[in-house]
Protein backbone atom coordinates (compact mmCIF):
# COMPACT_ATOMS: atom_id res chain seq x y z
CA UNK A 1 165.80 -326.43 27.51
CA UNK A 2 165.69 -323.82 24.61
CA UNK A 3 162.57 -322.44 26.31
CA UNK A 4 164.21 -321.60 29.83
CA UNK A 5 167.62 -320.31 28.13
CA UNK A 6 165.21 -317.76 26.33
CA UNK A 7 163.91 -317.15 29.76
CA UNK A 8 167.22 -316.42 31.13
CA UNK A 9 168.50 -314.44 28.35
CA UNK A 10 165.48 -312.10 28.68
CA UNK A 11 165.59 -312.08 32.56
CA UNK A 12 169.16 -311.36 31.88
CA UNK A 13 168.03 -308.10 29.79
CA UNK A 14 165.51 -306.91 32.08
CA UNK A 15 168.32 -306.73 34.92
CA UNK A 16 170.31 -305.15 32.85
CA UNK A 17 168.01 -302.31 32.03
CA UNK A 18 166.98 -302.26 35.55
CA UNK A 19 170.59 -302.04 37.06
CA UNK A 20 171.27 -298.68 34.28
CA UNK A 21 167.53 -297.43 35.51
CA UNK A 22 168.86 -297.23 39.10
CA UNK A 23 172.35 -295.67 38.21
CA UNK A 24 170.76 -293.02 36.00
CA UNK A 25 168.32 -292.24 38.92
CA UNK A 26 171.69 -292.17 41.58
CA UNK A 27 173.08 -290.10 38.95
CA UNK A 28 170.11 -287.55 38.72
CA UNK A 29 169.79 -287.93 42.55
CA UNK A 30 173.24 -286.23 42.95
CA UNK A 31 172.88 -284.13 40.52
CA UNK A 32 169.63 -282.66 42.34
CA UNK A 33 171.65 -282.50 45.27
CA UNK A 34 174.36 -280.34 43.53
CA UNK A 35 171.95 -278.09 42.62
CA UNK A 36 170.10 -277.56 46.01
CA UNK A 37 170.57 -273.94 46.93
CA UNK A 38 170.56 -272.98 50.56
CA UNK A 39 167.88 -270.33 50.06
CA UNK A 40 165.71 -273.80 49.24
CA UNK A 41 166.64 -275.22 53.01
CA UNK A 42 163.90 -274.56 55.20
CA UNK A 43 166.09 -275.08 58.11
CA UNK A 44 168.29 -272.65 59.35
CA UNK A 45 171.04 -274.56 60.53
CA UNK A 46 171.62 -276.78 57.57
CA UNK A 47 170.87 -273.75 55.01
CA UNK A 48 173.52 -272.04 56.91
CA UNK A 49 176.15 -275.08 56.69
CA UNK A 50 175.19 -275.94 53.53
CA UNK A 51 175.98 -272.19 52.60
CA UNK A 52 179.28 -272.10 54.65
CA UNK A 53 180.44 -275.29 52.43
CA UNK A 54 179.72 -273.55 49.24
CA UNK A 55 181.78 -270.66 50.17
CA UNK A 56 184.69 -273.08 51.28
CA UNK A 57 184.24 -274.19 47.87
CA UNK A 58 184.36 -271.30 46.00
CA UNK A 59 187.62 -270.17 47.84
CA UNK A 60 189.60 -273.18 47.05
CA UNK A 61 188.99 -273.16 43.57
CA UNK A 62 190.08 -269.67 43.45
CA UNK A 63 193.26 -270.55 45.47
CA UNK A 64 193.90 -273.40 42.67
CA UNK A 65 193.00 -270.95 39.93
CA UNK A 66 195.57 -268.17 41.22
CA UNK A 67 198.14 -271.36 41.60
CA UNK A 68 197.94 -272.08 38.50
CA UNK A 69 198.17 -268.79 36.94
CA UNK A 70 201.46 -267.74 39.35
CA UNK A 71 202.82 -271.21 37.99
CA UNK A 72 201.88 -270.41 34.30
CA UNK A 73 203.62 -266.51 34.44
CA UNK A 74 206.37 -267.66 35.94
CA UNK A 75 207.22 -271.24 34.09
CA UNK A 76 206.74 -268.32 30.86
CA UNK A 77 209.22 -266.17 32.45
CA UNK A 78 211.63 -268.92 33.02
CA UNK A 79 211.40 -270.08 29.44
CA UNK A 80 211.86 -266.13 28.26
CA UNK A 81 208.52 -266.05 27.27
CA UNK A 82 205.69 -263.81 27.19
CA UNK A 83 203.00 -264.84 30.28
CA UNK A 84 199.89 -265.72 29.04
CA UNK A 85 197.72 -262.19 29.57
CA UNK A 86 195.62 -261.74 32.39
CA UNK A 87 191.91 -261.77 32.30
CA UNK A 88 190.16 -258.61 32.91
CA UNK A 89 187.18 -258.70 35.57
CA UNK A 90 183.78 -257.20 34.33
CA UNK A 91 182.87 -254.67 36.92
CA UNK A 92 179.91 -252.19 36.63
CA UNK A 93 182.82 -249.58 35.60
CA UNK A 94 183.77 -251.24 32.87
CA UNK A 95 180.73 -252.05 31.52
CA UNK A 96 179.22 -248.53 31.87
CA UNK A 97 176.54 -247.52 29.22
CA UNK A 98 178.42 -245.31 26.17
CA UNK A 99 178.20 -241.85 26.98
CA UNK A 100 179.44 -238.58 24.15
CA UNK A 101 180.13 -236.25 27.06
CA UNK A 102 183.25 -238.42 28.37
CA UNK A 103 186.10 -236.20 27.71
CA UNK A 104 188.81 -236.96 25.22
CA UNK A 105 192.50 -236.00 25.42
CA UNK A 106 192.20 -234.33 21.65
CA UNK A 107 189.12 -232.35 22.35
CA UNK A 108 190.01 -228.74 21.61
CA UNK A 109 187.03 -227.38 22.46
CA UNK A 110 186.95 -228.49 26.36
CA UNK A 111 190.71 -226.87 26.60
CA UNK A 112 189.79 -223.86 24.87
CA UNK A 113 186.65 -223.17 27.29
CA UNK A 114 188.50 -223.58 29.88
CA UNK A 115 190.40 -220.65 29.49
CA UNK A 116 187.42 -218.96 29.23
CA UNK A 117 185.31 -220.68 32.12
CA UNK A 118 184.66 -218.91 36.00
CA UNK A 119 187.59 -220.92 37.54
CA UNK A 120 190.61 -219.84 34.95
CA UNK A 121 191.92 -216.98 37.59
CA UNK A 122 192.29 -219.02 40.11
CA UNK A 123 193.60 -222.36 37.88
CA UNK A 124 196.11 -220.19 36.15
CA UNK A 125 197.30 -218.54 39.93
CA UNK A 126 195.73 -215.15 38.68
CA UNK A 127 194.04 -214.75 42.44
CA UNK A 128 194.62 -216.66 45.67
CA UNK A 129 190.89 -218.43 47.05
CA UNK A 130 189.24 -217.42 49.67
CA UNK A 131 186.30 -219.57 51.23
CA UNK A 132 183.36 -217.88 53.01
CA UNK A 133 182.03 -221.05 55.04
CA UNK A 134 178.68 -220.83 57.06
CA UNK A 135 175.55 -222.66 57.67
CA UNK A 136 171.75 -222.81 57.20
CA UNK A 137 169.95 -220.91 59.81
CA UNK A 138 169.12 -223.69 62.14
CA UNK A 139 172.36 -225.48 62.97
CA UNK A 140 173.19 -228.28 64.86
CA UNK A 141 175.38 -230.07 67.38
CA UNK A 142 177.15 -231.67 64.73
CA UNK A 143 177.44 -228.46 62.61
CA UNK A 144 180.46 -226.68 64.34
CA UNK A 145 182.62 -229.55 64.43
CA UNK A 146 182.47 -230.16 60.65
CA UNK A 147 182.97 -226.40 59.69
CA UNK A 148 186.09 -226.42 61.92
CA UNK A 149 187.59 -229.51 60.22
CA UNK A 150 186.93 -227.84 56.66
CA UNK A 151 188.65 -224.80 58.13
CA UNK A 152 191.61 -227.09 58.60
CA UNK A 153 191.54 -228.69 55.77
CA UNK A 154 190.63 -225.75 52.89
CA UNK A 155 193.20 -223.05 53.60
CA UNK A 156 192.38 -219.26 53.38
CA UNK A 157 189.02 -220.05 54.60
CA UNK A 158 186.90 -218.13 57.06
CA UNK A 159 183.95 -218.85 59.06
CA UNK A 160 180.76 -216.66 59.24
CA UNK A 161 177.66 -217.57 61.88
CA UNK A 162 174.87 -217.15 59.44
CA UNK A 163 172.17 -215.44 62.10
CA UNK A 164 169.38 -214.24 60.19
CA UNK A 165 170.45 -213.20 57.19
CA UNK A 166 169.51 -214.29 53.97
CA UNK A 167 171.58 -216.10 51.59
CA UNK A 168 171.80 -213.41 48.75
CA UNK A 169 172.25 -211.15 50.57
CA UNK A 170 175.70 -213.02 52.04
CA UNK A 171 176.84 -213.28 48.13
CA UNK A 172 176.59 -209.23 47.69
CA UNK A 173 178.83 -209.32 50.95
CA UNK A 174 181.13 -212.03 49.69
CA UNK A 175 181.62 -210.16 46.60
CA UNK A 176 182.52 -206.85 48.22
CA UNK A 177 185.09 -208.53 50.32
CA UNK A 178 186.79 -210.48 47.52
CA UNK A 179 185.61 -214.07 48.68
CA UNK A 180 185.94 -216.48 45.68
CA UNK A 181 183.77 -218.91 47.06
CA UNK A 182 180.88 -219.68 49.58
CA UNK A 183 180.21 -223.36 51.16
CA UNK A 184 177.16 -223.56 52.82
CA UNK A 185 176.67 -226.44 54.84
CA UNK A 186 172.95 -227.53 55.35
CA UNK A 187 172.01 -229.80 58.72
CA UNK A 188 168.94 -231.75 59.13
CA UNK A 189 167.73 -233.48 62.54
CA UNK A 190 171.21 -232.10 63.72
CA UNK A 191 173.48 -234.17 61.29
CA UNK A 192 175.19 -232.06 58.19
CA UNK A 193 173.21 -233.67 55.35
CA UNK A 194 174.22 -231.30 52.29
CA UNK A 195 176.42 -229.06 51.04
CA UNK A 196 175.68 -225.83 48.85
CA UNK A 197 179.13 -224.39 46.90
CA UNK A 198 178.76 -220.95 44.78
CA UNK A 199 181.54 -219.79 42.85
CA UNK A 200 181.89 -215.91 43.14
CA UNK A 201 181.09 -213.55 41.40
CA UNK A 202 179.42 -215.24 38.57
CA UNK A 203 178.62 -218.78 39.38
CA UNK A 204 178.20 -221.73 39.41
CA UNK A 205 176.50 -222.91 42.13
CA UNK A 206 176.18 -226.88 43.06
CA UNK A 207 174.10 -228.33 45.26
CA UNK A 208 175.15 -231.64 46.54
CA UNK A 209 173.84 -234.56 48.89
CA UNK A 210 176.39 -235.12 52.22
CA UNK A 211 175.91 -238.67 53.83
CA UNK A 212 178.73 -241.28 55.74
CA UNK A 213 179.80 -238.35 57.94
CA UNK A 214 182.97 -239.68 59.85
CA UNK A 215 184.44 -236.81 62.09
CA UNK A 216 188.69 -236.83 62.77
CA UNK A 217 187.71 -237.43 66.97
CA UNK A 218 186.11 -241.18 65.66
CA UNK A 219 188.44 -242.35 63.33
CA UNK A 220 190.88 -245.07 64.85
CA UNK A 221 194.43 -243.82 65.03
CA UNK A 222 193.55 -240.17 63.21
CA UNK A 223 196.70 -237.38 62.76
CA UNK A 224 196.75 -233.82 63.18
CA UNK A 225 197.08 -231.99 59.58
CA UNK A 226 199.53 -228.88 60.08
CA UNK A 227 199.14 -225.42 58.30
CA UNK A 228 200.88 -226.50 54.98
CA UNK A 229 198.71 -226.06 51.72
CA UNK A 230 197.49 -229.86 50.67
CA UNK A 231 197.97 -231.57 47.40
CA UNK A 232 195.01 -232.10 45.55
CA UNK A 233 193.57 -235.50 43.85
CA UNK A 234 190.90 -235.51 41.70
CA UNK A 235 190.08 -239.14 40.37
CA UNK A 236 187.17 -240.10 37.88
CA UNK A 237 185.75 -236.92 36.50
CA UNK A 238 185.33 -238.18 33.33
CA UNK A 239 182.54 -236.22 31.77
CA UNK A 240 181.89 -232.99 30.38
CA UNK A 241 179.79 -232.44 33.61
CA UNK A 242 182.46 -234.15 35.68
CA UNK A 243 185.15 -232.14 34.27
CA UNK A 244 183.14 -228.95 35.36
CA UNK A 245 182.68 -230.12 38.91
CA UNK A 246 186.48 -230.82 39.05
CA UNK A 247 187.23 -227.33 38.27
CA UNK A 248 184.77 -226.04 40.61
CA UNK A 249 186.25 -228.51 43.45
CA UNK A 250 189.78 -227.15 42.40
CA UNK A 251 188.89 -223.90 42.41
CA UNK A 252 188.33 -223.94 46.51
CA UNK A 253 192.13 -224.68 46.79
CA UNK A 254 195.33 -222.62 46.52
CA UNK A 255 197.06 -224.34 42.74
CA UNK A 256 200.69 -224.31 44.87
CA UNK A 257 200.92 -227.01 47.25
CA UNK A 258 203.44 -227.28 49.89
CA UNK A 259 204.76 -230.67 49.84
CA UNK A 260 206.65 -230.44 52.91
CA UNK A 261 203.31 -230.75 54.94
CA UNK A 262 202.93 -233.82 53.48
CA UNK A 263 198.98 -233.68 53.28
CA UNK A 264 197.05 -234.96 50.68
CA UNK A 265 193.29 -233.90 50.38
CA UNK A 266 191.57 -236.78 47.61
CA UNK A 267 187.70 -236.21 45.75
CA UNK A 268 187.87 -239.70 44.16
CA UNK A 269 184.46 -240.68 42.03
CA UNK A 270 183.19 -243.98 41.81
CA UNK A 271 179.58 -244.12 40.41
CA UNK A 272 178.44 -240.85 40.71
CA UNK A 273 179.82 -240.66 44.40
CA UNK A 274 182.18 -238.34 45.41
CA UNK A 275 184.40 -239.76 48.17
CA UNK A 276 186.66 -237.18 50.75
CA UNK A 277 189.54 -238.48 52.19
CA UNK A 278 192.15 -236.44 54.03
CA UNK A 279 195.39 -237.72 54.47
CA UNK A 280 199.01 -237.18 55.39
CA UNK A 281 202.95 -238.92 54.23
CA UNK A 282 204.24 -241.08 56.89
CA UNK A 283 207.91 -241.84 56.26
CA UNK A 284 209.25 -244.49 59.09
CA UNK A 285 212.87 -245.80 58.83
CA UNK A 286 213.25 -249.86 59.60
CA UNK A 287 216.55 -251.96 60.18
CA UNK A 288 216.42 -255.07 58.54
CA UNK A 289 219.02 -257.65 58.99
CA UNK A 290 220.96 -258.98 56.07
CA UNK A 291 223.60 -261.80 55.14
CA UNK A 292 226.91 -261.10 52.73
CA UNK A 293 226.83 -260.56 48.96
CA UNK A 294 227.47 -264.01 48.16
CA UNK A 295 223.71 -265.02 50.23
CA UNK A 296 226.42 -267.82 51.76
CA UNK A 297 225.01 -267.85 55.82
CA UNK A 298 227.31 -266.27 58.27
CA UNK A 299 229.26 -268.01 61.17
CA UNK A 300 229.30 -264.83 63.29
CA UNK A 301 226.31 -263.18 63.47
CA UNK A 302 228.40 -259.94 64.46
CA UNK A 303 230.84 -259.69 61.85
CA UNK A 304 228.94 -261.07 59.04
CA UNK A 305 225.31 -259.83 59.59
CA UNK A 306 224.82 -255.99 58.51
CA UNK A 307 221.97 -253.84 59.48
CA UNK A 308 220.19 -251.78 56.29
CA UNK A 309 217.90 -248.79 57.05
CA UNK A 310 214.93 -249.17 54.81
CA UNK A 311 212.35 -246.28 54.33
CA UNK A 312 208.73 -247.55 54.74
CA UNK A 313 205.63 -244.77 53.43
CA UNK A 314 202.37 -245.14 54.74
CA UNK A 315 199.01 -242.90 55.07
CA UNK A 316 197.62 -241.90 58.33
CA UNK A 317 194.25 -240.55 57.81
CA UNK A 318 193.53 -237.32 59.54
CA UNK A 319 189.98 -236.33 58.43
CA UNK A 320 187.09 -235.61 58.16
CA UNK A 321 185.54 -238.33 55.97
CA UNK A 322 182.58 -237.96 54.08
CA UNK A 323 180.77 -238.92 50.53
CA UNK A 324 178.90 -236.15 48.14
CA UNK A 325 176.23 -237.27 45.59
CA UNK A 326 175.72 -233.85 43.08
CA UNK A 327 171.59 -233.06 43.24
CA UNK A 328 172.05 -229.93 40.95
CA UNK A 329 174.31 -227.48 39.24
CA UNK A 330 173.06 -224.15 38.11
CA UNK A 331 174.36 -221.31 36.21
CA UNK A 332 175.17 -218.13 37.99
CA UNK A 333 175.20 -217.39 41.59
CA UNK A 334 172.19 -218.98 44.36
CA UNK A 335 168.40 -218.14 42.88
CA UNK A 336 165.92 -220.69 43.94
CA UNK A 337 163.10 -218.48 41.42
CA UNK A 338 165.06 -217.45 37.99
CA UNK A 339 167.81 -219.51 38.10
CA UNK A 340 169.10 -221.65 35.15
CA UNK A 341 170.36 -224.92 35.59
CA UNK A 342 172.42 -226.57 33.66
CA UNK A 343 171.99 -230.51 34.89
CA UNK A 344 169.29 -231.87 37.63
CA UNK A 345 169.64 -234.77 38.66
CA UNK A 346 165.82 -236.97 38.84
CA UNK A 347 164.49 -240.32 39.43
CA UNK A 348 163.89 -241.49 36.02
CA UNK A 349 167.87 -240.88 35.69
CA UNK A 350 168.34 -243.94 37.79
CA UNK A 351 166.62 -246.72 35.51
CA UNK A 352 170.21 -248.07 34.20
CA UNK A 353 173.28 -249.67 37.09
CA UNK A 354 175.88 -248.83 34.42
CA UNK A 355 174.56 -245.29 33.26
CA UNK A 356 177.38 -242.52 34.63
CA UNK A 357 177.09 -238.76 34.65
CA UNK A 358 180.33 -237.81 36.20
């Protein structure tokens, strides 16, 4: 009898260890299907519903996360408390490689070379702009239309066909007839492709890359910009260098804007990209119905109900749009042979995500 119960006992063991075997094995079975990624799915179907799932996923958790955060801030503000502080996300901006050209509010040397710099005439309202705009000497289709959006968009500007003529001598004739600027706009398999802006009479000149060309004709619901002199928005220049091409950008535009034109002309920079937007003030007027003071719910709609005129602001865009990527700035006025340049931009520049310039 004592032999079998030994039996049992060690039969009774061996089950055991068996039954928590085949759990641990369920348990790494489901963890291996956690961890299946849909790139690992040969087939397309599943890979793509397998995919779709995650992504459901993902979005309810963030709904439950933002739940629970609008709870937290406003059980703290209920209490009188401070709301517990928000996280900050880490975005390539943010995380951008340290750089000792980013300007600083207390540096007196950038202020005091600016008074000093090609632009300060115009900046300080010494001179009004005036834009000599032309082209390369093949143009394109695409050309004309551009040049005669920038014409409504930079005031005091003029157009010039360029014909055969070479580009220095253009400056000697900009100079003589008091131009403070020339924009050259370069086409390539008839589609603008870059844009070539010399300061006058002494420089600089920047060279910069034109892509995402979006003329006013093909953007959805577009306005009609009027005669008034735009604000100006510069966003992002950051840098020594950036803080140059600013000024240069600024110096293209008359430094007294009209607001009652209600046009807004925006150079925002984002990663070395210069984005153009052209925009004007909407102002709409809306009724909205209201109940008493009290917030007690009216009987009569006709005596108790009031009507309150609210002013609503939006944008209408009226164009063109378009993004500039700086290739080079050099000192002094166009010369493709002896000219100095102060920043090129090359390939080896773009080893680093999170390394800046502008």
């Amino acid at each position: 009898m004592g032999a079998k119960r030994k039996k049992s006992e060690g039969e009774e063991l061996l089950n055991e260890g068996e039954k928590e075997n085949d759990k641990n094995n369920e348990n790494i079975s489901k963890k291996m299907k956690k961890e299946i990624l849909p790139s690992m799915i040969k087939n397309k179907e599943k890979r793509s519903a397998v995919h779709a799932k995650l992504k459901h996923q993902k979005k309810v958790e963030k709904r439950k996360k933002l739940k629970a955060r609008d709870a937290a801030e406003k059980r703290a503000l209920e209490l009188g408390e401070e709301p517990p502080a928000r996280m900050t996300p880490r975005t390539i901006e943010n995380t951008r490689e340290p750089d000792e050209t980013v300007c600083r509010p207390d540096d007196d040397e950038l202020f005091a070379g600016n008074d000093a710099d090609e632009f300060s005439s115009i900046l300080k309202q010494g001179c009004a702009p005036k834009i000599l705009i032309t082209t390369c000497r093949f143009n394109s289709s695409r050309g004309p239309a551009f040049i005669s959006e920038l014409l409504s968009v930079i005031p005091n500007s003029h157009y010039y066909k360029r014909g055969t003529y070479d580009l220095k001598k253009i400056i000697e004739y900009a100079k003589k007839k008091d131009f403070t600027s020339i924009i050259v706009v370069h086409t390539n398999r008839r589609e603008p492709d870059a844009l070539l802006i010399i300061g006058l009479p002494d420089g600089p000149t920047a060279h910069f890359k034109l892509s995402k060309l979006v003329l006013r004709k093909d953007i959805k619901n577009h306005g009609n910009p009027t005669g008034h002199i735009p604000e100006l928005v510069l966003n992002n220049f950051a840098t020594r260098l950036g803080h140059r091409v600013g000024r240069l950008i600024q110096s293209l535009f008359p430094q007294s804007p009209e607001f009652r034109g209600r046009r807004v002309v925006t150079f925002h920079n984002q990663r070395d990209f210069i984005f153009f937007r052209h925009h004007r003030y909407i102002f709409e007027t809306k009724e909205s119905k209201g109940s008493d003071a009290n917030g007690k719910k009216a009987k009569d709609a006709k005596s108790e109900k009031t009507s309150q005129q609210k002013v609503i602001t939006r944008l209408q865009e009226c164009g063109p749009r378009f993004t500039l990527k700086l290739v080079s700035l050099q000192h002094g006025t166009f010369d493709t042979k002896g000219g100095e340049f102060e920043w090129v931009h090359k390939p080896e520049m773009d080893t680093s995500r999170r390394r800046f310039f502008l």
